[in-house]
Structures are given as structure tokens and as C-alpha cells.
C-alpha atoms as a PDB file:
ATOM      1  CA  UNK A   1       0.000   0.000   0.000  1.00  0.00           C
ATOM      2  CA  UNK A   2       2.942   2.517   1.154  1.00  0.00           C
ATOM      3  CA  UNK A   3       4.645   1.473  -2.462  1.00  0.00           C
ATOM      4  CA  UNK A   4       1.567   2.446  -4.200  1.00  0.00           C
ATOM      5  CA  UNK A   5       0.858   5.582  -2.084  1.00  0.00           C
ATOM      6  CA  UNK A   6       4.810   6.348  -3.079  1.00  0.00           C
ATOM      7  CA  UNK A   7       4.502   5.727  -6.953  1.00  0.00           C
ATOM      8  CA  UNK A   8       1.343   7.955  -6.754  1.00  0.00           C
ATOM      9  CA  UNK A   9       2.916  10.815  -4.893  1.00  0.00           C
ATOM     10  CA  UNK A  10       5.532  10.513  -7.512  1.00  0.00           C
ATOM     11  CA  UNK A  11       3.610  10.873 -10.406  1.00  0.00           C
ATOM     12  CA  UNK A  12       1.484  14.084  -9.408  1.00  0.00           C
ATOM     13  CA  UNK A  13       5.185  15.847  -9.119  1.00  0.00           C
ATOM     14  CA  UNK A  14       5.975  14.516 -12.445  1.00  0.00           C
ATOM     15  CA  UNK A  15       2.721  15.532 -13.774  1.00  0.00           C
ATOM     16  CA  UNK A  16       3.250  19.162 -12.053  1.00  0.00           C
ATOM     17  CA  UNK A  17       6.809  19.458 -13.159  1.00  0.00           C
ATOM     18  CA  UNK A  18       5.621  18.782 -16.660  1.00  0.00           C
ATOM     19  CA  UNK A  19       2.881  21.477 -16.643  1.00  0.00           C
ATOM     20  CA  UNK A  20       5.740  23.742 -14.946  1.00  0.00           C
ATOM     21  CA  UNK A  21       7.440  23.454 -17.780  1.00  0.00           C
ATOM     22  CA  UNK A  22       5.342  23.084 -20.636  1.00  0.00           C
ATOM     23  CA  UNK A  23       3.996  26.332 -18.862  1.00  0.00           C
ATOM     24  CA  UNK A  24       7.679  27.890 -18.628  1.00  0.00           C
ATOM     25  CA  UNK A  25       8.119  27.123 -22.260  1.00  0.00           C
ATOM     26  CA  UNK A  26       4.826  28.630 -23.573  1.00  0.00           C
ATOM     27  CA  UNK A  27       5.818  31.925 -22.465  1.00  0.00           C
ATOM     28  CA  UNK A  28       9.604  31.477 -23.537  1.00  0.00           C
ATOM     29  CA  UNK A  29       8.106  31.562 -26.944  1.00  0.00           C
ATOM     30  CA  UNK A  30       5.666  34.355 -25.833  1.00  0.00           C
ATOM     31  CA  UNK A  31       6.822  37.914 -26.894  1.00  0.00           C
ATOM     32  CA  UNK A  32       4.947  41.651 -26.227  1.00  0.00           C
ATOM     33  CA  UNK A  33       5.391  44.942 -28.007  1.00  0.00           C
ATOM     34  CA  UNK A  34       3.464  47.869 -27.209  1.00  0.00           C
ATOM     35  CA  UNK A  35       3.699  51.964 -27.532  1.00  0.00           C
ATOM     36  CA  UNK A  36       3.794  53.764 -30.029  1.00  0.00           C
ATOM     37  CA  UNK A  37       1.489  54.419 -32.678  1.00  0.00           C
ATOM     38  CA  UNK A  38       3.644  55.753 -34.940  1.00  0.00           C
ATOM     39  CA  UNK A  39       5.260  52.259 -35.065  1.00  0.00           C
ATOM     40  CA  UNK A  40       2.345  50.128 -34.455  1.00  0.00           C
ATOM     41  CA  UNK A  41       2.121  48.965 -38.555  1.00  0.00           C
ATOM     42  CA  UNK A  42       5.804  48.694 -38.650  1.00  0.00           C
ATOM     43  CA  UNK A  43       5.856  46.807 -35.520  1.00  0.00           C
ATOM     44  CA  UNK A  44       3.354  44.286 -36.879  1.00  0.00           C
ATOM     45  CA  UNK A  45       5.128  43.628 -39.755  1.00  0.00           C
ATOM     46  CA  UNK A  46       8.222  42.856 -38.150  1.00  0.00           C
ATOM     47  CA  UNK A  47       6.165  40.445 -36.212  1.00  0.00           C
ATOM     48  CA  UNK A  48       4.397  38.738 -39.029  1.00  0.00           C
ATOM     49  CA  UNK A  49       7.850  38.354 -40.882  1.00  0.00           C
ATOM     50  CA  UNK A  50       9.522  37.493 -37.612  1.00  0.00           C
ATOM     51  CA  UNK A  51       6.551  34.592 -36.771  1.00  0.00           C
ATOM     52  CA  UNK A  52       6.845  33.010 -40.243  1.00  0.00           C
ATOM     53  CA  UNK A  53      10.369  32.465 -39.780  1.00  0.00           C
ATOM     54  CA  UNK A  54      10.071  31.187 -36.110  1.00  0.00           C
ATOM     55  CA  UNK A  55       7.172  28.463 -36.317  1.00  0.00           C
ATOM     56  CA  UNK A  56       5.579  28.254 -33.013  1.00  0.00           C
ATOM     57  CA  UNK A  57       6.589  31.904 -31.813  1.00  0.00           C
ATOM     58  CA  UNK A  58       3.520  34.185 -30.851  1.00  0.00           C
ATOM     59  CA  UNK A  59       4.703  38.154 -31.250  1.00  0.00           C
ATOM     60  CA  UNK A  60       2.020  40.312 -30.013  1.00  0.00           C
ATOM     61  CA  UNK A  61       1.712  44.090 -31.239  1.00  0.00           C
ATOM     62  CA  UNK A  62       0.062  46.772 -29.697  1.00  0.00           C
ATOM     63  CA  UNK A  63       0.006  50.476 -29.892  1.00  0.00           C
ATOM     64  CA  UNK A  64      -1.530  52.969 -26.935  1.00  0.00           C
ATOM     65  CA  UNK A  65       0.841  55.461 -26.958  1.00  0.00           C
ATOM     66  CA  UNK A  66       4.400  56.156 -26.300  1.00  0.00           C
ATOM     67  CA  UNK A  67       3.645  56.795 -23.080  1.00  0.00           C
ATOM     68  CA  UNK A  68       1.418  53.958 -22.284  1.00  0.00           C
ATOM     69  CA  UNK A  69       4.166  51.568 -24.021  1.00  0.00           C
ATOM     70  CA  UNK A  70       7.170  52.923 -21.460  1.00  0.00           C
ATOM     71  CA  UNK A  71       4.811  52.385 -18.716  1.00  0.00           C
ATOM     72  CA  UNK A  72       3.988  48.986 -19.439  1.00  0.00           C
ATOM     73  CA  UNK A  73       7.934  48.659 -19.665  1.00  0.00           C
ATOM     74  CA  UNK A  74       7.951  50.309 -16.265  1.00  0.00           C
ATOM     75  CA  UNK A  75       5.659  48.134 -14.389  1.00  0.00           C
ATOM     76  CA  UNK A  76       6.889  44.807 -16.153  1.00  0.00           C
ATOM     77  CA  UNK A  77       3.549  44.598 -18.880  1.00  0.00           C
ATOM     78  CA  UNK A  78       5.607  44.041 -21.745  1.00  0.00           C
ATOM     79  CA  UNK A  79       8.896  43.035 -22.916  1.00  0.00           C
ATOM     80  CA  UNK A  80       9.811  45.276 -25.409  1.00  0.00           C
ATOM     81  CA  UNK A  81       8.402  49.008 -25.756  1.00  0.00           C
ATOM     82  CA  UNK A  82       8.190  50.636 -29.252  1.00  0.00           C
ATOM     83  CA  UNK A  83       8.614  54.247 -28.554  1.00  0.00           C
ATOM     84  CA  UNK A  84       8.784  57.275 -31.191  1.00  0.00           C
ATOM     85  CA  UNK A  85      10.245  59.963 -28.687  1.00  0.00           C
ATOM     86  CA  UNK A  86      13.181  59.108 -26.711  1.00  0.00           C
ATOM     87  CA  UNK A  87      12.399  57.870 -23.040  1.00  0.00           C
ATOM     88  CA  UNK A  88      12.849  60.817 -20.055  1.00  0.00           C
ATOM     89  CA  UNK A  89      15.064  60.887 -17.333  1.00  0.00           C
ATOM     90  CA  UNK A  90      12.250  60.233 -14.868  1.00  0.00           C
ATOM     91  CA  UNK A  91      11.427  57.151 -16.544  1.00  0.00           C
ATOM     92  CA  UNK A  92      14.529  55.726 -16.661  1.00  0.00           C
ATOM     93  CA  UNK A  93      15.185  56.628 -13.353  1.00  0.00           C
ATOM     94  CA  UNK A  94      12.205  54.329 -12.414  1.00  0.00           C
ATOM     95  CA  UNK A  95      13.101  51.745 -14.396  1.00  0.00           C
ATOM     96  CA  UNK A  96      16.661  51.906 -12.822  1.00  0.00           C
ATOM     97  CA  UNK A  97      15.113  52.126  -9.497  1.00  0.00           C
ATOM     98  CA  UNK A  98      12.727  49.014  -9.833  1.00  0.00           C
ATOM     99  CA  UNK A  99      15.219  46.923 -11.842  1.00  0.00           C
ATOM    100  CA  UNK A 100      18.227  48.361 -10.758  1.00  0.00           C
ATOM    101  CA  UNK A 101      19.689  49.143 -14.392  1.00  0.00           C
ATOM    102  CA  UNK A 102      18.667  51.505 -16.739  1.00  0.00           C
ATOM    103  CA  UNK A 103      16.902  50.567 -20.038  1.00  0.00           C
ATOM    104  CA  UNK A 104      18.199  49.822 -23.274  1.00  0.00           C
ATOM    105  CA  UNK A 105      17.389  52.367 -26.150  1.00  0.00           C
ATOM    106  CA  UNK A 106      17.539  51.037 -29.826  1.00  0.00           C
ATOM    107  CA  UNK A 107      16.943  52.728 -32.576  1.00  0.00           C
ATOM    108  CA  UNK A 108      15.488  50.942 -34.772  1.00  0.00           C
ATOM    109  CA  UNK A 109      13.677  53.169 -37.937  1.00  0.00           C
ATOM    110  CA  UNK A 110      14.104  56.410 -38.977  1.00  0.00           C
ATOM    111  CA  UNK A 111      11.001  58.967 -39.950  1.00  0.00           C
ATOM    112  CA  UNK A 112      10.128  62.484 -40.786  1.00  0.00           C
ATOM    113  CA  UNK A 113       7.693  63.972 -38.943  1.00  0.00           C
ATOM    114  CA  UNK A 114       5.086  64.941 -41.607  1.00  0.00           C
ATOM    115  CA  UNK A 115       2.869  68.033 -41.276  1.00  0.00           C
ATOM    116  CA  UNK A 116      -0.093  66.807 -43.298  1.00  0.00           C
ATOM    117  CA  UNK A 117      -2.642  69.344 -45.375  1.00  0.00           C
ATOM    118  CA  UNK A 118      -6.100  68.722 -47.139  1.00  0.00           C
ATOM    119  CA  UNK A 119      -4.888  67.917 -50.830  1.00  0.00           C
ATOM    120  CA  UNK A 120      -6.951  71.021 -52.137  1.00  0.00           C
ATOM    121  CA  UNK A 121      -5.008  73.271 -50.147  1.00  0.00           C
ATOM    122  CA  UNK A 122      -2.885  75.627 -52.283  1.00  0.00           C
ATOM    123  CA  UNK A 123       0.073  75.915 -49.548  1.00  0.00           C
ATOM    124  CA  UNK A 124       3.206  74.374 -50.432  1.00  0.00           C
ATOM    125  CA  UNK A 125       5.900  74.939 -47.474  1.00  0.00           C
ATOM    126  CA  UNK A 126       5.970  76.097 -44.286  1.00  0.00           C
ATOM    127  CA  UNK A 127       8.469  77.487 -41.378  1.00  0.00           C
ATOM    128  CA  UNK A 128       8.764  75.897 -37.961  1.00  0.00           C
ATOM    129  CA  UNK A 129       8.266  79.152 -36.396  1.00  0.00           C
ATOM    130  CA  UNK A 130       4.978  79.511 -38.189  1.00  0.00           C
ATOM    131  CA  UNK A 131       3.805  75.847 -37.580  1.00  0.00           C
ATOM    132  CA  UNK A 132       5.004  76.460 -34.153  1.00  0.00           C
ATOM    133  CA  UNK A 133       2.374  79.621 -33.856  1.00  0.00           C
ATOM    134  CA  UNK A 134      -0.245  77.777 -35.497  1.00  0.00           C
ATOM    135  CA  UNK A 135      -0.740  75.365 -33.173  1.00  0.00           C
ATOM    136  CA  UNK A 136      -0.040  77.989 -30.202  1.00  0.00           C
ATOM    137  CA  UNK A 137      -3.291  79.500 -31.480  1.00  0.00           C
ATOM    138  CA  UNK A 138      -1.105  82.468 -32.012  1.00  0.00           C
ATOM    139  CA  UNK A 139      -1.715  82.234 -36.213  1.00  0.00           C
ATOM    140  CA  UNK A 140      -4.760  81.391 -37.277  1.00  0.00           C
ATOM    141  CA  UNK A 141      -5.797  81.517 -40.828  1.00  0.00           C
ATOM    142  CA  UNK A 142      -4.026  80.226 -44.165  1.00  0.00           C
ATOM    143  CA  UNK A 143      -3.734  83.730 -45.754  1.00  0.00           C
ATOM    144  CA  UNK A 144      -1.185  84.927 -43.455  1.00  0.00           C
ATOM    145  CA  UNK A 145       1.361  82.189 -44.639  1.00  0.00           C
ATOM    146  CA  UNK A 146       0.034  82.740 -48.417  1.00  0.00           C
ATOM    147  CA  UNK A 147      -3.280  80.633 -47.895  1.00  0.00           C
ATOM    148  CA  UNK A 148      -7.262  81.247 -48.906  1.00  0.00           C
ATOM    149  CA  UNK A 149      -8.495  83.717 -46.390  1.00  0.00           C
ATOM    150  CA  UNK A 150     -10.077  80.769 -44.194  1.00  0.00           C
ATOM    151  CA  UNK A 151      -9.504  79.647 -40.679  1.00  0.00           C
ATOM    152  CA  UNK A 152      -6.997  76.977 -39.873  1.00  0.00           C
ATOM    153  CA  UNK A 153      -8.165  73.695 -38.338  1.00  0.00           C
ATOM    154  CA  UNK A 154      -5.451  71.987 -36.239  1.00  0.00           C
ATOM    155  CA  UNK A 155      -5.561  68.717 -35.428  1.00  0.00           C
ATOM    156  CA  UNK A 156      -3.123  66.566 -33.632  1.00  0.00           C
ATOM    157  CA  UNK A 157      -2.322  63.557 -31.200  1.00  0.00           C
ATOM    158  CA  UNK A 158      -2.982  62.311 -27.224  1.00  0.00           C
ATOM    159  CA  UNK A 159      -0.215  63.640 -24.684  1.00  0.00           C
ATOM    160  CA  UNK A 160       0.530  59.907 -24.287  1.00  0.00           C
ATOM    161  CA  UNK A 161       1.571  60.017 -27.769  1.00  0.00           C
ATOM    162  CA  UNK A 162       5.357  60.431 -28.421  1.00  0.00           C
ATOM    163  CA  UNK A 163       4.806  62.146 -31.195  1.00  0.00           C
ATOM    164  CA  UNK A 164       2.743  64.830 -29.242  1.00  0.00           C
ATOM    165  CA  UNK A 165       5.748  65.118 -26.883  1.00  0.00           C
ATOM    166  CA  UNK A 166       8.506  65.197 -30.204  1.00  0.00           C
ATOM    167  CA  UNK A 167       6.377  68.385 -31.525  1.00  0.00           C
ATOM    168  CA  UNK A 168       5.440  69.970 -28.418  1.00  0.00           C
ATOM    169  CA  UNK A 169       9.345  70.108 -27.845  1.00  0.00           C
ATOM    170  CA  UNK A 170      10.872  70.125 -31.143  1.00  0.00           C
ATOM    171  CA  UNK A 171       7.914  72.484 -32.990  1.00  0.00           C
ATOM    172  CA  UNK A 172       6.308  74.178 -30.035  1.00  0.00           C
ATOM    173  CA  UNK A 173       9.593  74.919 -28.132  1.00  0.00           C
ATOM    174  CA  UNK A 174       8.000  73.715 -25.140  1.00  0.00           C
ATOM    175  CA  UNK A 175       4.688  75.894 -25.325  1.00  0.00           C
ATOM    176  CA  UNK A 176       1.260  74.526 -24.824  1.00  0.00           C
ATOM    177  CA  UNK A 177      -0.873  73.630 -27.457  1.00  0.00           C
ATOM    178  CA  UNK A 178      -4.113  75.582 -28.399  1.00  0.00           C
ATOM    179  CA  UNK A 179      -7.076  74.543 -26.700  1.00  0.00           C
ATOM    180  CA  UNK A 180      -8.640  74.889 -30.363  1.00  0.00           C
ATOM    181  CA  UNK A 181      -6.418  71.283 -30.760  1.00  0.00           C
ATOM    182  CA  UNK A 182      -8.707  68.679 -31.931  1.00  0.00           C
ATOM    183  CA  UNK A 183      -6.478  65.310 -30.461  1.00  0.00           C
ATOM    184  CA  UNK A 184      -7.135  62.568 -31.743  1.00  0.00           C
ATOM    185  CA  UNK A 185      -6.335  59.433 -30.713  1.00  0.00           C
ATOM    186  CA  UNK A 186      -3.786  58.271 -33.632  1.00  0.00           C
ATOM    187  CA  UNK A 187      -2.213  59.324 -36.437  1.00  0.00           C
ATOM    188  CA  UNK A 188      -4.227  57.379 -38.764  1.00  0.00           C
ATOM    189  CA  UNK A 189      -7.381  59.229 -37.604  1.00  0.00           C
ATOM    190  CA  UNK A 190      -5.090  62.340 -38.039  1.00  0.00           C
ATOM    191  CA  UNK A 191      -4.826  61.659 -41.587  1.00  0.00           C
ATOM    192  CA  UNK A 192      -8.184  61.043 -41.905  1.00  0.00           C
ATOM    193  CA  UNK A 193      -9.672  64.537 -40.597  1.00  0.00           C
ATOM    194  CA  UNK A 194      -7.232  66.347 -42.524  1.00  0.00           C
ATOM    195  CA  UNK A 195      -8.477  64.501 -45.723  1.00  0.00           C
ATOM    196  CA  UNK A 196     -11.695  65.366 -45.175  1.00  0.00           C
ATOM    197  CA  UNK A 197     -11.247  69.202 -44.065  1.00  0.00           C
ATOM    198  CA  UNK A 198     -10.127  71.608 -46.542  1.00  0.00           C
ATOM    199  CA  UNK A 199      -8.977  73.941 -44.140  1.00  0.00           C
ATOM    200  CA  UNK A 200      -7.117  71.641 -41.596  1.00  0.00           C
ATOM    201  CA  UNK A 201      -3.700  70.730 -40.689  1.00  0.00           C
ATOM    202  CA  UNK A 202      -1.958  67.362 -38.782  1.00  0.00           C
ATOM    203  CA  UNK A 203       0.893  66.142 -37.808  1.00  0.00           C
ATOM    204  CA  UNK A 204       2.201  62.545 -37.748  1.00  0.00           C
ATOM    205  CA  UNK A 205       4.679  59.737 -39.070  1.00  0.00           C
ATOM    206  CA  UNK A 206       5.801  59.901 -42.811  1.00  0.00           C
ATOM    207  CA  UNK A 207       4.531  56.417 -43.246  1.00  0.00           C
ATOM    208  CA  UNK A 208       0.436  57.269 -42.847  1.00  0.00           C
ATOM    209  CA  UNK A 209       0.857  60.015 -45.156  1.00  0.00           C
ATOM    210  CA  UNK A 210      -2.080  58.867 -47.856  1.00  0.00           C
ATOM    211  CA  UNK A 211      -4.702  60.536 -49.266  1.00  0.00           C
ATOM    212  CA  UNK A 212      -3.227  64.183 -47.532  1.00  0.00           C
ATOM    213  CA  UNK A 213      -0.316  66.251 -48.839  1.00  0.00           C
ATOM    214  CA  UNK A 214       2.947  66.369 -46.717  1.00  0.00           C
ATOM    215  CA  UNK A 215       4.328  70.487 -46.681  1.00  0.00           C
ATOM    216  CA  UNK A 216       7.661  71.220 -47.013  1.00  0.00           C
ATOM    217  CA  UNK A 217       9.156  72.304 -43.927  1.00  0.00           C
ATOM    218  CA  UNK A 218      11.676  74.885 -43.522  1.00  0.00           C
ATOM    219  CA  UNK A 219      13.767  75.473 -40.342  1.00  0.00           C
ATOM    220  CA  UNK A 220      14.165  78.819 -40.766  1.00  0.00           C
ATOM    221  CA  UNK A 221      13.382  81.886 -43.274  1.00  0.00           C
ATOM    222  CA  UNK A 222      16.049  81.661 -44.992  1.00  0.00           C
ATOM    223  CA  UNK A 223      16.886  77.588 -45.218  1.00  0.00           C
ATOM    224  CA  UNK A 224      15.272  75.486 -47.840  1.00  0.00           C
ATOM    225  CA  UNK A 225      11.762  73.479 -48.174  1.00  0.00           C
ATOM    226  CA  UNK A 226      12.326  70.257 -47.534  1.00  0.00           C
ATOM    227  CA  UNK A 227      10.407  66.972 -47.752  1.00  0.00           C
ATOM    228  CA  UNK A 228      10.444  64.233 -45.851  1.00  0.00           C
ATOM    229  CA  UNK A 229      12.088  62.005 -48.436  1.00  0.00           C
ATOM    230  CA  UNK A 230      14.463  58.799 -47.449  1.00  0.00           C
ATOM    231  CA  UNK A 231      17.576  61.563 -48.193  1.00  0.00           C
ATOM    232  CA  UNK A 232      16.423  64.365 -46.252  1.00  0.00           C
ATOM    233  CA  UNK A 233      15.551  62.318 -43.662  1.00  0.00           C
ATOM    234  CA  UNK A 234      18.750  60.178 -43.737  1.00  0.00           C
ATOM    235  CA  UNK A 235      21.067  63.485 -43.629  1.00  0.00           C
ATOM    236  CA  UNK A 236      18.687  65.390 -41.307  1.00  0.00           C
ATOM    237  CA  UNK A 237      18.302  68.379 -44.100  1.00  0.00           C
ATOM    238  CA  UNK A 238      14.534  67.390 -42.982  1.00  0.00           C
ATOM    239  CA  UNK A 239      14.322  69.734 -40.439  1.00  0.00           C
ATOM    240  CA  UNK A 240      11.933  67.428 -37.724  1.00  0.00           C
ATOM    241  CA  UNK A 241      13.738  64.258 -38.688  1.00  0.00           C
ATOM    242  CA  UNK A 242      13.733  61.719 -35.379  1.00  0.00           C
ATOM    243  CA  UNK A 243      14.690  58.461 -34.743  1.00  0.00           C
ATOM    244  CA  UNK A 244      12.205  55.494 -33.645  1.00  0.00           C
ATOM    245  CA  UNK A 245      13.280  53.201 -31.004  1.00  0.00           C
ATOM    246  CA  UNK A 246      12.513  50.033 -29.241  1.00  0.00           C
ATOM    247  CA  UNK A 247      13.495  49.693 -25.136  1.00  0.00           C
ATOM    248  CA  UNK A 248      14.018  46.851 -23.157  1.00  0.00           C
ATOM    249  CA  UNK A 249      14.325  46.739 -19.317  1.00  0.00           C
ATOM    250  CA  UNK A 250      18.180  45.057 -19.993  1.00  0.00           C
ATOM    251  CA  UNK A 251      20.194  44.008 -22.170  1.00  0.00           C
ATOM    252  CA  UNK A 252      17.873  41.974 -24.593  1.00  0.00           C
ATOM    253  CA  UNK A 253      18.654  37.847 -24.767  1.00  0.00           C
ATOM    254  CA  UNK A 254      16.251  34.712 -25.694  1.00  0.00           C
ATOM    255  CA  UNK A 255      13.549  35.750 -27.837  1.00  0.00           C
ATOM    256  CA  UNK A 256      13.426  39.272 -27.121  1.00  0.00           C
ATOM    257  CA  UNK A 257      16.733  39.587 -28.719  1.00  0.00           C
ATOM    258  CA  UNK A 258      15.958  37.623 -31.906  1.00  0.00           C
ATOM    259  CA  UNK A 259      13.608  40.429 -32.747  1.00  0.00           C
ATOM    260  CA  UNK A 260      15.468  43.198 -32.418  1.00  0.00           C
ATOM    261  CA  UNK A 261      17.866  41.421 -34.487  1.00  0.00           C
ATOM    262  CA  UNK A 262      15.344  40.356 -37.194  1.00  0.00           C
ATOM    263  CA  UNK A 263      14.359  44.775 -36.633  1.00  0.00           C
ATOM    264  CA  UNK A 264      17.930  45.481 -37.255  1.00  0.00           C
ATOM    265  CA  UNK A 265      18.545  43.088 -40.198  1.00  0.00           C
ATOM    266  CA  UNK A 266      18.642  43.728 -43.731  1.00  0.00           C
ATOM    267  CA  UNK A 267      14.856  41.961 -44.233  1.00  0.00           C
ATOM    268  CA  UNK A 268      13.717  44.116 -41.063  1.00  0.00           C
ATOM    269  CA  UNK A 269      14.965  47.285 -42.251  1.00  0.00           C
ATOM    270  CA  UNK A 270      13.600  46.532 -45.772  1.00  0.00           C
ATOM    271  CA  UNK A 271      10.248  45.915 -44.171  1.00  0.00           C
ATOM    272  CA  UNK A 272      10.676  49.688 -42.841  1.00  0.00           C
ATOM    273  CA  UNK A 273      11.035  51.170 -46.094  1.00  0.00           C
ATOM    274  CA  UNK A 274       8.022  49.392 -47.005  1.00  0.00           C
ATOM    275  CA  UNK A 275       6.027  51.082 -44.475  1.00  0.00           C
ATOM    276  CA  UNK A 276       7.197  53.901 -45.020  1.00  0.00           C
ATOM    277  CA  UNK A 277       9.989  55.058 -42.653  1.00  0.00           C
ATOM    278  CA  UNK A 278      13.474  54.648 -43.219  1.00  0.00           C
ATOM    279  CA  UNK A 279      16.640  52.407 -42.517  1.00  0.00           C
ATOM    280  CA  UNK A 280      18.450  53.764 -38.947  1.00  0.00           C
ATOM    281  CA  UNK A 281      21.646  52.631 -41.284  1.00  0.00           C
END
């Protein structure tokens, strides 16, 4: 009877060390990405790709936010955050503090931040000062940068969005945005408005730029228009060029680091181009 008893005992803890691992090994071929919006597309094709080549791998995408995406990195929600602004000191300090190293920053793409207009809008270029006013609220119709004599409709992103931060530091010098700001919550839907309303204006990633017409952006009165184009971009003539980045709480390893190598790989950085945004290279 004790024998029995025994073999029994035994063969629950086999049974529960099996599920332990089967368990352990599920999630070792688990992955999570989540942020930015910006780089939710490009982030899903990585993963497709990635998956197709790794039979048995599950890559889950999603976007949020920036700011949601380095939380989630923060509190231990997700492996790998896609981010299009770099992360802040106070961040990392918390990550630092609840981990006790700071995260890893990758850049993985590079994009031009696009200022979008309705396609039947006559204007062709525009300064950063003067975008910078327009969505202080401090310029206000299209005539007085060589527009119709109409009101300007401004329309732009979340303040979890990184690319609400990148403009609100890089465009708006650290001002606050109009309250006349209609945010919406991603760049996609950004696109959209502006397609529909002849007399509004977005901002957003280079890749979602369809159906709209992308201004040429000068840094000053007296530098060029430029376009967001692979070259401008690539040399930073573009004058709101940034880089797009994936962070990881260390130093990534296991399947975490297979894709950010796939990312960083020729394939992965052709996949960019193919979105839209361009090789970090």
C-alpha cells in the first residue's frame, strides 16, 4: 500500500513538473510589443515576418501610446516598448530604481515627422516658427502664410503620444498647445480629418501620409523646403527628422533579442522602407 501511495505521490510531481514546464516554455516563446502608434504597422510587420520564420513563436503588437508603451515597460507589462520619442530621465530613473539598471534604447527606424494638409489646399511649405504659432493659437488663418483667407483647423495627437511630446518640444519649443487642438487618438485618424477638411492641418509619421499632402518644412526663413524624403531624412536636411526606437528593461537575450535582431537586419529594415519610414543605417 505505502509502495503504491509512493509511486502515486511521484507521479502528481511529475505531472506538475511537466505542466511547470510546458507552462515555462509557452511563455519562452511568448513575446509583447506595445507603444507607439507611430510604429504600431511597422511593428506588426516585423512580427508577421519574424513569426513566419520562427514556427511556433507568438509576437504580439500593440500600440496605446508612447507613453502607455514605457509604462507597461515600467511596471513589467511588456517586454519590449516601441517608442517614437526618446524615453525621459524620470522614466529611466524608475526603471533603474525598480530593476536596478537603466533601459536599453535602440533605434530601430528612422522617420520624418510629416505636417499633413487637405490635398486642395494651395500651400506648399511652411516654417517651424509659423507651424510652431499655429498650433499655439497664435496664427490662425491660411492667408497669413500665403493661404485662402479661411480659418486653420489643427488637429493633432494624445499627450501619451510620443509624437505629441517630439512636436510639443521640437515644434512648439515647449509651449502649450491651443485649446482649439482637436487630439485625436492616432495618427491614422489624423490623416483622416485632414483629408476630409479643406482647411485643416496634422501632424504625424511619414509612413500614414495617404490621401493628404505632406508640406515642405523649412527650419528657418532663410533655409530650404524640404520633404520628408528617405535623403532628407537620412542626412537630417529634414528639419523634424527623429529616430524610432525600441526599449528593453536590460540588455535583450532569448527571444526578445531575436527580434530586435530580425528589426535590425537587412529583411527588417527593408520591411521599414516598405512602411514607409526609413533604414536607422
Amino acid at each position: 500500500m505505502r509502495i503504491r501511495w509512493g509511486i502515486y505521490v511521484v507521479a502528481i510531481a511529475c505531472v506538475a513538473l511537466l505542466a511547470t514546464c510546458a507552462r515555462q516554455q509557452q511563455r519562452a516563446k511568448a513575446l509583447t510589443v506595445k507603444g507607439s502608434d507611430t510604429m504600431v504597422i511597422l511593428g506588426q510587420r516585423w512580427s508577421e515576418r519574424f513569426m513566419a520564420e520562427h514556427p511556433g513563436v507568438a509576437v504580439q503588437v500593440t500600440g496605446g501610446g508612447s507613453g502607455t508603451g514605457i509604462a507597461a515597460l515600467i511596471n513589467g507589462t511588456t517586454d519590449i516598448c516601441q517608442a517614437s520619442r526618446p524615453m525621459k530621465d524620470a522614466e529611466k530613473a524608475q526603471v533603474q530604481s525598480r530593476y536596478g539598471a537603466p533601459p536599453v534604447e535602440i533605434p530601430v527606424a528612422r522617420d520624418g515627422l510629416s505636417i499633413y494638409v487637405n490635398e486642395a489646399n494651395p500651400v506648399r511649405e511652411v516654417t517651424i516658427e509659423q507651424l510652431g504659432r499655429m498650433y499655439a493659437g497664435q496664427l490662425t488663418n491660411w492667408k497669413e502664410i500665403g493661404g485662402p483667407d479661411t480659418p486653420i483647423t489643427l488637429y493633432g495627437r494624445e499627450n501619451s503620444s510620443g509624437t505629441y511630446e517630439y512636436f510639443k518640444e521640437h515644434v512648439l519649443k515647449g509651449q502649450d498647445f491651443a485649446a482649439s487642438v482637436q487630439t485625436l487618438p492616432g495618427t491614422a485618424a489624423v490623416v483622416n480629418a485632414v483629408a476630409r477638411d479643406a482647411k485643416g492641418i496634422g501632424y504625424g509619421g511619414a509612413a500614414y501620409a495617404k490621401g493628404v499632402r505632406e508640406l515642405a518644412v523649412k527650419a528657418d526663413a532663410a533655409s530650404p523646403a524640404m520633404l520628408p524624403t528617405e535623403e532628407n531624412v537620412r542626412t537630417q536636411q529634414y528639419p523634424i527628422s527623429r529616430a524610432l526606437y525600441f526599449y528593453t528593461r536590460k540588455a535583450p537575450d532569448g527571444l526578445a533579442k531575436d527580434f530586435v535582431d530580425y528589426a535590425l537586419s537587412d529583411s527588417g529594415q527593408s520591411i521599414a522602407r516598405q512602411v514607409g519610414y526609413y533604414s536607422i543605417r
